[in-house]
C-alpha atoms as a PDB file:
ATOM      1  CA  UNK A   1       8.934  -1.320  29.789  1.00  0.00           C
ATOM      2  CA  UNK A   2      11.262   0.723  31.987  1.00  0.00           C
ATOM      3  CA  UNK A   3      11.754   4.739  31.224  1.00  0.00           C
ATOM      4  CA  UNK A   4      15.026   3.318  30.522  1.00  0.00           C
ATOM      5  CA  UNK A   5      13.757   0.503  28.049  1.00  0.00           C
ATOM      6  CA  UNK A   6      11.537   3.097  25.872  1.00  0.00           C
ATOM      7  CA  UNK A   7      12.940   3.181  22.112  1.00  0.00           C
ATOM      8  CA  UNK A   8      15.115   6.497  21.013  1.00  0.00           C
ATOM      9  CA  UNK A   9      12.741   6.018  17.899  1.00  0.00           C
ATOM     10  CA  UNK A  10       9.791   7.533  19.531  1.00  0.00           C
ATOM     11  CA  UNK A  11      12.031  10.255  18.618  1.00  0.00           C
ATOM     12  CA  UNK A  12      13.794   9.362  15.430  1.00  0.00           C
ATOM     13  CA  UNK A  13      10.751   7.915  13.664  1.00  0.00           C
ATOM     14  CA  UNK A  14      10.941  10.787  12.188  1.00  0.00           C
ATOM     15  CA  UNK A  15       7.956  11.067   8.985  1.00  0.00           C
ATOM     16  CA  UNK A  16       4.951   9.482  10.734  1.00  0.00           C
ATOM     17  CA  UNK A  17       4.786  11.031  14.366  1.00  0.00           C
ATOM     18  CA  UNK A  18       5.576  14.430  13.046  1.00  0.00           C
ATOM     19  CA  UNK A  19       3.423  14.511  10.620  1.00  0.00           C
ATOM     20  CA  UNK A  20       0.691  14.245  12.872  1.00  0.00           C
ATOM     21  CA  UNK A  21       2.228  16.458  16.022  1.00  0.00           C
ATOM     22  CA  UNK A  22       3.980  19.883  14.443  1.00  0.00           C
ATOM     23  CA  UNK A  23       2.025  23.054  15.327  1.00  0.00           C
ATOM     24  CA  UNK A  24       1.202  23.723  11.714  1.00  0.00           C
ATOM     25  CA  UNK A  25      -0.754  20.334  11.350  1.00  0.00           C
ATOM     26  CA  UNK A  26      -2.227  20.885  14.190  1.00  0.00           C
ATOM     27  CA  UNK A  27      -3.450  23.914  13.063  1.00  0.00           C
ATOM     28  CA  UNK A  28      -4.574  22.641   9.978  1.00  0.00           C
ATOM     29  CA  UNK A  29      -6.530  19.931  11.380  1.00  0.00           C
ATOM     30  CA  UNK A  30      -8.085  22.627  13.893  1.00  0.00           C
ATOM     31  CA  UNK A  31     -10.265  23.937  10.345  1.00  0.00           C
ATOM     32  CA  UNK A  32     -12.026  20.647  10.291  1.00  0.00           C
ATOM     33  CA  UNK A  33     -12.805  20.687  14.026  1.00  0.00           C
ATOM     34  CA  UNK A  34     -10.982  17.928  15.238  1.00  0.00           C
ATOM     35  CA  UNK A  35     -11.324  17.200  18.932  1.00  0.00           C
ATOM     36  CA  UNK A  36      -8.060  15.989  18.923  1.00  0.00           C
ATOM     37  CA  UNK A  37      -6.369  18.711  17.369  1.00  0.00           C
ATOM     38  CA  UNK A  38      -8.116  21.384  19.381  1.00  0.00           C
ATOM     39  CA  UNK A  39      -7.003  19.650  22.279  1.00  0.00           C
ATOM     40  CA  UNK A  40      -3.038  19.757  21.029  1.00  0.00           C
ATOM     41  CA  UNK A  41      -3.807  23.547  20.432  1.00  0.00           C
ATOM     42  CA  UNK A  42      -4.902  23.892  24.201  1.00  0.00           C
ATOM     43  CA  UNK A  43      -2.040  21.816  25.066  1.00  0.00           C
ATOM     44  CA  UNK A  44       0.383  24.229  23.112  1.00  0.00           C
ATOM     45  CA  UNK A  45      -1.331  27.852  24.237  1.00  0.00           C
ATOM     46  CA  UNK A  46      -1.342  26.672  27.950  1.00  0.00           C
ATOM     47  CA  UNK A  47       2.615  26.588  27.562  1.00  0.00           C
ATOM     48  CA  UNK A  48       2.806  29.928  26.682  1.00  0.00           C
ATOM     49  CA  UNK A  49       0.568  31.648  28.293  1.00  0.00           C
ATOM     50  CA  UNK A  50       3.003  32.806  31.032  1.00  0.00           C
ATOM     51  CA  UNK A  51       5.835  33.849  28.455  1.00  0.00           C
ATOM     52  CA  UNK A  52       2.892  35.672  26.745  1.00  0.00           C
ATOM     53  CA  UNK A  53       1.657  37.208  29.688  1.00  0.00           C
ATOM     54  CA  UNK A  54       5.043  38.647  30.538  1.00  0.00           C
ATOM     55  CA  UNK A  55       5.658  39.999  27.551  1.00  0.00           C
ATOM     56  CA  UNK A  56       2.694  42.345  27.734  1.00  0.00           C
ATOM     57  CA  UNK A  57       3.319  43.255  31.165  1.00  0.00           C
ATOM     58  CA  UNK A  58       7.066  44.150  29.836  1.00  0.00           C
ATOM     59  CA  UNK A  59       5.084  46.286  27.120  1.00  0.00           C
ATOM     60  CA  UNK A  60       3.582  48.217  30.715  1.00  0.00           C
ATOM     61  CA  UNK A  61       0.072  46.615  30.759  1.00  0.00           C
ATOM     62  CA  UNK A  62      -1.569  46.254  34.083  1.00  0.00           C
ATOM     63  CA  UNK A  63      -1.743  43.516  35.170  1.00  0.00           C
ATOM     64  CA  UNK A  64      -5.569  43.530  34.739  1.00  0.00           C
ATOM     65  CA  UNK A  65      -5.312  44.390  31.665  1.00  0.00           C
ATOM     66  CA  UNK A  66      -2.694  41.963  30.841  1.00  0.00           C
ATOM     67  CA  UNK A  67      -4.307  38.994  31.954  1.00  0.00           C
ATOM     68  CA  UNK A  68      -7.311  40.185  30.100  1.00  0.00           C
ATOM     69  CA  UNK A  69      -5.444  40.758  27.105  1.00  0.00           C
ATOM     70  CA  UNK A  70      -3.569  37.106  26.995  1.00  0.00           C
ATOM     71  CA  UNK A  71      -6.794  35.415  27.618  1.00  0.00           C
ATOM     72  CA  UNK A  72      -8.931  37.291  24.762  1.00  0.00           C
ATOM     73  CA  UNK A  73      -6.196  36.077  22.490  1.00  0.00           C
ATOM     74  CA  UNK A  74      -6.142  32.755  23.663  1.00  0.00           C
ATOM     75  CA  UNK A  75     -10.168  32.469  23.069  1.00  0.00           C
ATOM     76  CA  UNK A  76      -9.339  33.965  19.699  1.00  0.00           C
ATOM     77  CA  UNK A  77      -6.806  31.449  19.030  1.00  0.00           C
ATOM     78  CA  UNK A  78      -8.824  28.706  19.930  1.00  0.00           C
ATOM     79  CA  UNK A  79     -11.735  29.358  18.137  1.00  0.00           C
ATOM     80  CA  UNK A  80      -9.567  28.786  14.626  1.00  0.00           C
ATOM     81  CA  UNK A  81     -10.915  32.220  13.290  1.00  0.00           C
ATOM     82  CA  UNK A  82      -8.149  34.405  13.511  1.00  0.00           C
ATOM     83  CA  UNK A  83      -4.480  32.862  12.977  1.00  0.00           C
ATOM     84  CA  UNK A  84      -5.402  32.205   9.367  1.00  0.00           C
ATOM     85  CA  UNK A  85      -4.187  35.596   7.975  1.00  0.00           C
ATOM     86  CA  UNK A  86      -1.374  35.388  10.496  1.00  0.00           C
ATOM     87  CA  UNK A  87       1.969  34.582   7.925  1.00  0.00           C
ATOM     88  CA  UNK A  88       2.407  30.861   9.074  1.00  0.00           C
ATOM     89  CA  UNK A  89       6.031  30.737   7.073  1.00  0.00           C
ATOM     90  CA  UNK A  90       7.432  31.666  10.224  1.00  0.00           C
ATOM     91  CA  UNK A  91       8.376  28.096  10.833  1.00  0.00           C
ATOM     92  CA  UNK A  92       8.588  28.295  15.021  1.00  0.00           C
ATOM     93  CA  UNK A  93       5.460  28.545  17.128  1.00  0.00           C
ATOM     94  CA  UNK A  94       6.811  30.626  19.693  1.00  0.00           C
ATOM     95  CA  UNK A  95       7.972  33.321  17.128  1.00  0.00           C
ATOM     96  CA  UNK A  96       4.717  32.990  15.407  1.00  0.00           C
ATOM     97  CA  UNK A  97       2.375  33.162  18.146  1.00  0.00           C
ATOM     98  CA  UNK A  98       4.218  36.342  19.072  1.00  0.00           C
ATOM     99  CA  UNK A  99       3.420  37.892  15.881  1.00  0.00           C
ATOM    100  CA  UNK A 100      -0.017  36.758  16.113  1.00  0.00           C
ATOM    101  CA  UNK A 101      -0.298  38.566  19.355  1.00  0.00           C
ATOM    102  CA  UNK A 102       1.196  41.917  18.108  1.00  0.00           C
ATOM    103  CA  UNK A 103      -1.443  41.698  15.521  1.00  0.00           C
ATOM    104  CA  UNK A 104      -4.449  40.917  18.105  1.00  0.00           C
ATOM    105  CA  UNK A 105      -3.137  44.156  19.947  1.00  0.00           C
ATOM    106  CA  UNK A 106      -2.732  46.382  17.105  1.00  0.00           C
ATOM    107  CA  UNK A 107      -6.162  45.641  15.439  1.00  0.00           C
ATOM    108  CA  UNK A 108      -8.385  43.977  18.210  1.00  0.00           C
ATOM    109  CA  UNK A 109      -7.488  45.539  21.753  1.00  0.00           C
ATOM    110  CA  UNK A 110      -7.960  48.605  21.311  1.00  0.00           C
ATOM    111  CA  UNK A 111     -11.319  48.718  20.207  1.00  0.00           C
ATOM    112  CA  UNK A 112     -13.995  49.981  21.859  1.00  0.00           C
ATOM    113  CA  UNK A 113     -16.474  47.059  22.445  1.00  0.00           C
ATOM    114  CA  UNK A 114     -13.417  45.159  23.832  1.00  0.00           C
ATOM    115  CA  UNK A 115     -14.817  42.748  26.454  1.00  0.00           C
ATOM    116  CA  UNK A 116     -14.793  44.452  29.697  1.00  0.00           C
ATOM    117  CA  UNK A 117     -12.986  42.254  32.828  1.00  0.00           C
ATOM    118  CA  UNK A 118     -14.517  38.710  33.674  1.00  0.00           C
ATOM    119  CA  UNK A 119     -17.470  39.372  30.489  1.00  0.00           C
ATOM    120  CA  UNK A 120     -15.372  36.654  28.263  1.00  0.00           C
ATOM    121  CA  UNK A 121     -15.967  33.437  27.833  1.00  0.00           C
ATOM    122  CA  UNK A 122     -12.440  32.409  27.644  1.00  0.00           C
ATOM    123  CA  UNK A 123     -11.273  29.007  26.570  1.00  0.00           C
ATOM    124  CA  UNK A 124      -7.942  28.264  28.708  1.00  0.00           C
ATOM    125  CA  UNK A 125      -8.095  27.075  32.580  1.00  0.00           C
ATOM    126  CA  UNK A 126      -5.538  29.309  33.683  1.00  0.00           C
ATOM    127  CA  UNK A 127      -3.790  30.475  37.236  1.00  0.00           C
ATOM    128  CA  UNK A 128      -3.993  34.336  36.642  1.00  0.00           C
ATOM    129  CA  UNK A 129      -4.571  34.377  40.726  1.00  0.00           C
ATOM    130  CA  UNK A 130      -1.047  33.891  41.332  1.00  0.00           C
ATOM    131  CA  UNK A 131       0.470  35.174  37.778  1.00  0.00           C
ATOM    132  CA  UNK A 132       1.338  38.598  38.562  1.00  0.00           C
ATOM    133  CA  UNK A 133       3.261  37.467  42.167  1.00  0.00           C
ATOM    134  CA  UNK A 134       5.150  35.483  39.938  1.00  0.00           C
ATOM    135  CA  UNK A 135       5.891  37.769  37.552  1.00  0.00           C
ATOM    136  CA  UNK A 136       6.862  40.766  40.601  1.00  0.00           C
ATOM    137  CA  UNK A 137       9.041  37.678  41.932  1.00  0.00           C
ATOM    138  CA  UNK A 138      11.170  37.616  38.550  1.00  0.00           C
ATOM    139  CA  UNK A 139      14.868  38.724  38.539  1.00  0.00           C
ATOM    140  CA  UNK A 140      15.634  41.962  37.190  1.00  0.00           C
ATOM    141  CA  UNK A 141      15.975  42.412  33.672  1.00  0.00           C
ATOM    142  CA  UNK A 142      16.943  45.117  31.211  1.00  0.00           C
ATOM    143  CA  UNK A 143      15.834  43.273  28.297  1.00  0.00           C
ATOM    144  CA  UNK A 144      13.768  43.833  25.527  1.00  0.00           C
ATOM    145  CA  UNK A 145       9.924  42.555  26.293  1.00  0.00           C
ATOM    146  CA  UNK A 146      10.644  39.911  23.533  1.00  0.00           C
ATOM    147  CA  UNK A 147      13.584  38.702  24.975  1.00  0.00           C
ATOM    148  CA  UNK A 148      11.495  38.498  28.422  1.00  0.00           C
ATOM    149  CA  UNK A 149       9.119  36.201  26.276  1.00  0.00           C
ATOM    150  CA  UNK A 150      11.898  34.253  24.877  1.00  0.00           C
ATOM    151  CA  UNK A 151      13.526  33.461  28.349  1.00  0.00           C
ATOM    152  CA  UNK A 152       9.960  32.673  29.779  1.00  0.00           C
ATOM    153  CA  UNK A 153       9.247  30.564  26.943  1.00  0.00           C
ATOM    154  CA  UNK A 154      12.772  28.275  27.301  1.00  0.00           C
ATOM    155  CA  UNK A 155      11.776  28.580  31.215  1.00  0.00           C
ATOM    156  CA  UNK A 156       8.725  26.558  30.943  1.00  0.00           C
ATOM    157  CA  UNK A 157       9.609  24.187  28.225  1.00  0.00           C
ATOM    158  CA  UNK A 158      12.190  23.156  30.177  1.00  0.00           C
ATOM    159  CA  UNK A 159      10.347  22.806  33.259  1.00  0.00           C
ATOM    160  CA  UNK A 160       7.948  21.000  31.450  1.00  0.00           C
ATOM    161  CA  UNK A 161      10.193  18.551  30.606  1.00  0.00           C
ATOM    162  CA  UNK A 162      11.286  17.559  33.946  1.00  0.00           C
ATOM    163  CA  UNK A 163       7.892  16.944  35.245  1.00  0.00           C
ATOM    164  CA  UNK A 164       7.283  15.240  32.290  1.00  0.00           C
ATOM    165  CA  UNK A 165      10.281  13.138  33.456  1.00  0.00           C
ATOM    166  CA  UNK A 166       9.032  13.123  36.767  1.00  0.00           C
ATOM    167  CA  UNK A 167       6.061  11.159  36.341  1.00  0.00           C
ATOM    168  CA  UNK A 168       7.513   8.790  33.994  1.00  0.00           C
ATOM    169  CA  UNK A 169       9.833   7.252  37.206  1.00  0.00           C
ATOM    170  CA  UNK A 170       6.660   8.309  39.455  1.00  0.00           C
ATOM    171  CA  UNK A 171       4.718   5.659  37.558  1.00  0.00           C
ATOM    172  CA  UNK A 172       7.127   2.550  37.663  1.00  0.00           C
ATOM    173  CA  UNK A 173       7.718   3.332  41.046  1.00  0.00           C
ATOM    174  CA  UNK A 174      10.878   5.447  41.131  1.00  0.00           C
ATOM    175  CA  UNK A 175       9.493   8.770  42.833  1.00  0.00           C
ATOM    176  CA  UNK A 176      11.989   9.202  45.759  1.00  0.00           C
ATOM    177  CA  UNK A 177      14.897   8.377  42.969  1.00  0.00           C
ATOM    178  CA  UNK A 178      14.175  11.337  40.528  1.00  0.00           C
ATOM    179  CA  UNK A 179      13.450  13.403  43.768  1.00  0.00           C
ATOM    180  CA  UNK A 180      17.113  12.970  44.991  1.00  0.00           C
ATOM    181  CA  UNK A 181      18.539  13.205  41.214  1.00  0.00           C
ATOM    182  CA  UNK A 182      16.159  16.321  39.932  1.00  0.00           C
ATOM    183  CA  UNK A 183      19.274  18.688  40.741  1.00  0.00           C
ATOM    184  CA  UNK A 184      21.673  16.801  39.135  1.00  0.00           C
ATOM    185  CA  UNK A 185      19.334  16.738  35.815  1.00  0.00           C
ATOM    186  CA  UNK A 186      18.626  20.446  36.494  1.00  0.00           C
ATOM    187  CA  UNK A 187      22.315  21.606  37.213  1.00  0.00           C
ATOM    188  CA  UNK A 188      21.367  23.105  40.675  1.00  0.00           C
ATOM    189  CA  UNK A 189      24.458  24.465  42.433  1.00  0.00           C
ATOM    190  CA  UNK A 190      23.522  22.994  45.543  1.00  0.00           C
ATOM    191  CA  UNK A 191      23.240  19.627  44.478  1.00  0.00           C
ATOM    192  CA  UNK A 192      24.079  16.768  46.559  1.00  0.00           C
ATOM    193  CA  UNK A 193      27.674  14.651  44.959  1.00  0.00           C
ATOM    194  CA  UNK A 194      26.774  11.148  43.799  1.00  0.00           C
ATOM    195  CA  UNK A 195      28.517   9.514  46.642  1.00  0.00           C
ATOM    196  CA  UNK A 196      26.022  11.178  49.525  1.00  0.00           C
ATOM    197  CA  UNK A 197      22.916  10.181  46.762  1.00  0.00           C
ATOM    198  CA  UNK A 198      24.075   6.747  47.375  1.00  0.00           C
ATOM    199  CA  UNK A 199      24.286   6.519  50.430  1.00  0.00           C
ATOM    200  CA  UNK A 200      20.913   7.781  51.211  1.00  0.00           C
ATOM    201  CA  UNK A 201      19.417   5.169  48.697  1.00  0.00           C
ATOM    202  CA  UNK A 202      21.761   2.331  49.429  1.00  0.00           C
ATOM    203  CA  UNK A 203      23.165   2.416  45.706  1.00  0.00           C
ATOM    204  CA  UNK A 204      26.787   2.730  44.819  1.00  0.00           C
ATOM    205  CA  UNK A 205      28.059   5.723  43.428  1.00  0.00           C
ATOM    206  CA  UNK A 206      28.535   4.129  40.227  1.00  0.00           C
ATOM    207  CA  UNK A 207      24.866   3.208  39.993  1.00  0.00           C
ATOM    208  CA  UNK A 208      23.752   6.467  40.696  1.00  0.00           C
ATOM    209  CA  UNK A 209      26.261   7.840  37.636  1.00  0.00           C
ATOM    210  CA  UNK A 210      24.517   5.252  35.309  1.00  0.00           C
ATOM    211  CA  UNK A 211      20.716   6.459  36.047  1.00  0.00           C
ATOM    212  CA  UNK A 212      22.261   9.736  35.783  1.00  0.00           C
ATOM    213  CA  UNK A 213      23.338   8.955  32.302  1.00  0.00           C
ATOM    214  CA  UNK A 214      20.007   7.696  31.567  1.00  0.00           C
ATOM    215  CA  UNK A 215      17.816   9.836  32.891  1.00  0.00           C
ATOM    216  CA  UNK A 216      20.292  12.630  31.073  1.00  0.00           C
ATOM    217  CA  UNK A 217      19.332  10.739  27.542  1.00  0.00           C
ATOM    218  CA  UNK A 218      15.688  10.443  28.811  1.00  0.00           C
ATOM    219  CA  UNK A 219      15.556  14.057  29.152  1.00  0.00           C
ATOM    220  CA  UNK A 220      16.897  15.054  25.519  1.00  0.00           C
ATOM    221  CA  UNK A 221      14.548  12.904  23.997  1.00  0.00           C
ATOM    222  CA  UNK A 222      11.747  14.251  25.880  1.00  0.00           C
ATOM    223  CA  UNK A 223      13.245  17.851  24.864  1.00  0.00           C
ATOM    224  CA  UNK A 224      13.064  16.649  21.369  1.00  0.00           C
ATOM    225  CA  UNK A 225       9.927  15.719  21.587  1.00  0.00           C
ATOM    226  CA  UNK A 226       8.376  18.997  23.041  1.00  0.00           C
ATOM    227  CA  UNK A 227      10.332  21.548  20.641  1.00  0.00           C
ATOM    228  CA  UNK A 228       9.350  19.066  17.674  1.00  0.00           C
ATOM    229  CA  UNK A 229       5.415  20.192  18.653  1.00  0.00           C
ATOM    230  CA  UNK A 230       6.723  23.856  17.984  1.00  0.00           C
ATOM    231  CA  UNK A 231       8.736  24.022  14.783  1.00  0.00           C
ATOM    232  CA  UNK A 232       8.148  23.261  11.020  1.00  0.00           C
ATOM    233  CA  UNK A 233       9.907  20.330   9.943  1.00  0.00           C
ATOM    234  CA  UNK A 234      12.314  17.934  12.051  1.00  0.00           C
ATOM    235  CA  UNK A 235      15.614  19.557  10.438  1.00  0.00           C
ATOM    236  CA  UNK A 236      14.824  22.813  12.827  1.00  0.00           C
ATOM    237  CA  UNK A 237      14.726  20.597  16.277  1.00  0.00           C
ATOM    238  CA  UNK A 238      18.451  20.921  16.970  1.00  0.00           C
ATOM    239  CA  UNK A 239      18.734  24.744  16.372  1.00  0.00           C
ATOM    240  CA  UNK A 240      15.741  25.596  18.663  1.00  0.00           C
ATOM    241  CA  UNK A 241      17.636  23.736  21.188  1.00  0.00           C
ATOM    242  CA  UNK A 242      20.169  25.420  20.478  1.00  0.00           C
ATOM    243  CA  UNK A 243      18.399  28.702  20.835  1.00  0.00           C
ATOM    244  CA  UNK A 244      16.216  27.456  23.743  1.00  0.00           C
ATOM    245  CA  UNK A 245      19.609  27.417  25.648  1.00  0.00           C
ATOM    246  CA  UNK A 246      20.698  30.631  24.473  1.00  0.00           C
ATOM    247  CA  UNK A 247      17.425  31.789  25.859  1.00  0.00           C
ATOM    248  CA  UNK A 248      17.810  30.639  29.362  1.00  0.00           C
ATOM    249  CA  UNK A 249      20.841  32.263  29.429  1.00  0.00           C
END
């Protein structure tokens, strides 16, 4: 089956996949020690990470410190102990995970037996080498640090999503085709009309507008499926798309 072929129900079969993917179940099942759902966790935290990280650099953190500071949550996080007196009626992971780290800084941070740099044992794989060129590489912004978080956050998913895309034409074959349509899907400025796409893949303009079409679908349901790993019940999908946009700006 074709990423074209796949069933929109993977996304509308609503009761049955999300009650086994949402953030809160997975959180749940993380107090029994499932594998699986401390896995989904990982999978979750490593998404924001970077939004996280900027936000406490916005805060003015070093970017020691910072790093330090994202990862000792993470561990925290991971190890099920301490989210369980964070308020999960917050519905939306991101917004909740931002409380959770407001609450790690007020009452765990500051203390003095806080692990010094590189003592931890910390949990997440993550790229802190190049984190803080990428955050000095950001565009100016007079926002508030959550808003910084937000915009990261929407940044990421989003980017997520295309390389999640990516690799589903990668593996039947279709690499070069998503390579010439990614700014098309990603509403680059500079990208190439349909008409010099076609030509350069021996396709009529007309074919390329159909994959376009498809791969546009493709994407929303692979949006879907992300923000439905970060919110409480399948009603809130379409308004944190709504606000992801808003986010990005």
């Amino acid at each position: 089956m074709s990423f074209t072929e796949q069933r929109s129900d993977e996304v509308t079969g609503k009761a049955e996949w999300f009650g086994t993917t949402h953030w809160s179940v997975v959180l749940l099942a993380g107090q029994l020690e499932s594998t699986r759902s401390e896995a989904a966790l990982a999978t979750l935290c490593q998404t924001y990470w970077y939004p996280l990280y900027v936000f406490v650099r916005r805060l003015g953190h070093r970017p020691e410190d910072a790093q330090d500071l994202v990862q000792g949550f993470f561990t925290r996080v991971l190890e099920k102990n301490y989210l369980r007196g964070v308020d999960q009626e917050k519905g939306r992971f991101r917004s909740f995970l931002l409380i959770a780290l407001k609450r790690y800084m007020a009452n765990e941070w500051d203390r003095a037996n806080r692990l010094k740099r590189g003592g931890g044992q910390y949990l997440l794989s993550l790229d802190e080498e190049n984190t803080e060129g990428r955050y000095l590489a950001e565009p100016a912004d007079e926002g508030t640090p959550e808003k910084a978080f937000e915009r990261q956050w929407a940044t990421t998913l989003l980017g997520q999503v295309l390389d999640r895309l990516e690799g589903e034409l990668a593996a039947v074959g279709k690499g070069r085709l998503f390579e010439e349509l990614r700014g098309c899907l990603s509403g680059e400025k500079n990208a190439s009309s349909y008409e010099e796409i076609g030509r350069r893949l021996g396709m009529s303009e007309g074919a390329i507008k159909v994959t376009v079409h498809r791969l546009r679908q493709r994407y929303r349901e692979l949006l879907r499926l992300e923000i439905a790993n970060t919110v409480e019940s399948p009603e809130e999908i379409d308004d944190e798309i709504r606000h992801l946009f808003t986010a990005v700006g």
